[in-house]
Protein backbone atom coordinates (compact mmCIF):
# COMPACT_ATOMS: atom_id res chain seq x y z
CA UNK A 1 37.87 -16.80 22.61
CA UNK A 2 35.60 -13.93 22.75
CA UNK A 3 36.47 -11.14 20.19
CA UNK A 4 35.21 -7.57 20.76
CA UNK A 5 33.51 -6.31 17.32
CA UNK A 6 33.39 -2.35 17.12
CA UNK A 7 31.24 -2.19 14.38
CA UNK A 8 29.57 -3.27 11.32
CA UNK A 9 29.09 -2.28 7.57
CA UNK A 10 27.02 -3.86 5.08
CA UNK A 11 27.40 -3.79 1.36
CA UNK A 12 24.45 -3.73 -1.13
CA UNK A 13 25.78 -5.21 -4.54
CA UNK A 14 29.16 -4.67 -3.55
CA UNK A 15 28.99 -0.80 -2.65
CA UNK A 16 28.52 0.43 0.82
CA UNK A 17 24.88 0.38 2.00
CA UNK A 18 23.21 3.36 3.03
CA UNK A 19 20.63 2.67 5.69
CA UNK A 20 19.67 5.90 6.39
CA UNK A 21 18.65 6.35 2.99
CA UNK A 22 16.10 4.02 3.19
CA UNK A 23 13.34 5.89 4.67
CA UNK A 24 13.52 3.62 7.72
CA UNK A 25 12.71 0.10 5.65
CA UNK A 26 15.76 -1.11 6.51
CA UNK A 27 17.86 -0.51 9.79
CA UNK A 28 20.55 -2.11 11.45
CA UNK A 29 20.37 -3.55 15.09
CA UNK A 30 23.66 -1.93 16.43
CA UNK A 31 24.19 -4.28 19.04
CA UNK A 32 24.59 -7.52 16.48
CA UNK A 33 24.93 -6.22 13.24
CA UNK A 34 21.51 -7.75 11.89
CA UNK A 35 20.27 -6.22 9.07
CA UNK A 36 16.71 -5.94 9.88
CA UNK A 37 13.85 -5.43 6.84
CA UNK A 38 10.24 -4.30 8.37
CA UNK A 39 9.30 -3.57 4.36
CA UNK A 40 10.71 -4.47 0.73
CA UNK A 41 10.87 -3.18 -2.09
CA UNK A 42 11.94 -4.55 -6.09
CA UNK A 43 14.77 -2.23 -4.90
CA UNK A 44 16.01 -4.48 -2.11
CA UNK A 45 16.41 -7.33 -4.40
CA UNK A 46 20.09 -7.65 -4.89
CA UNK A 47 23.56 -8.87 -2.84
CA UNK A 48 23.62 -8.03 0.83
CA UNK A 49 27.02 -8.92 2.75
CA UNK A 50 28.28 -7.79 6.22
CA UNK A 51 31.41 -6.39 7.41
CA UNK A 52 32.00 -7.24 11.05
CA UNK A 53 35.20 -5.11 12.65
CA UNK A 54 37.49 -4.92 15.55
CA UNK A 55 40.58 -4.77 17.50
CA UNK A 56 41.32 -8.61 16.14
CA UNK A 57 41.11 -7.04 12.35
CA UNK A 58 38.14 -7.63 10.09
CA UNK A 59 35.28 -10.51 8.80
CA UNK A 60 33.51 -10.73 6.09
CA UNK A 61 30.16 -12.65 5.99
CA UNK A 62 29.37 -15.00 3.17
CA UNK A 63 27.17 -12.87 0.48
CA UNK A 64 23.48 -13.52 0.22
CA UNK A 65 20.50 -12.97 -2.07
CA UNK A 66 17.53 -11.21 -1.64
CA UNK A 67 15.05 -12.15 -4.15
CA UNK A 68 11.21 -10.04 -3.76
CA UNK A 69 8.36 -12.84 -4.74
CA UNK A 70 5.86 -10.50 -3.66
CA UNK A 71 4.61 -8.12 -1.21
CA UNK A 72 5.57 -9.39 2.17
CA UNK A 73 4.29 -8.71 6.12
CA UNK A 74 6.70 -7.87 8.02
CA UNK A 75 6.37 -11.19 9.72
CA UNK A 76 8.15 -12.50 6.61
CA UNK A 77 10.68 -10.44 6.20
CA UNK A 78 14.60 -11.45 6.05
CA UNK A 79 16.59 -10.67 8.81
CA UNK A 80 20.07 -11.32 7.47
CA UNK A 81 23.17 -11.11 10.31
CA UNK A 82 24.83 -13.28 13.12
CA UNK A 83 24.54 -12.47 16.92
């Protein structure tokens, strides 16, 4: 069964996430949903879970951690979402 998703939200730590307010760090692929990182920051570190919606009603994604070790390249970076 193929379900038609209209959008997605993502919480930060349980409170809406606010891409745009992240200086372009973090953006959101509009076509999946992924939440795509191309920098982090101690300020990333927290709860990230997605909110997928449509005609069919709503899914929530399992909750994940971001933990910051260090300074990462891009190349390391998490991309968190489903396709």
């Amino acid at each position: 069964m193929n379900l038609v998703v209209y959008g997605y939200r993502w919480q930060y730590n349980d409170a809406p996430l606010d891409v745009s307010a992240t200086g372009g760090r973090i953006r959101l692929a509009t076509d999946s949903g992924t939440l795509i990182f191309t920098e982090t920051t101690a300020e990333d570190e927290g709860i990230y879970q997605c909110i997928a919606y449509g005609a069919a009603g709503t899914a929530v994604s399992g909750k994940v951690i971001l933990l910051q070790k260090s300074k990462l390249s891009c190349a390391y970076c998490v991309i968190i979402g489903r396709k």
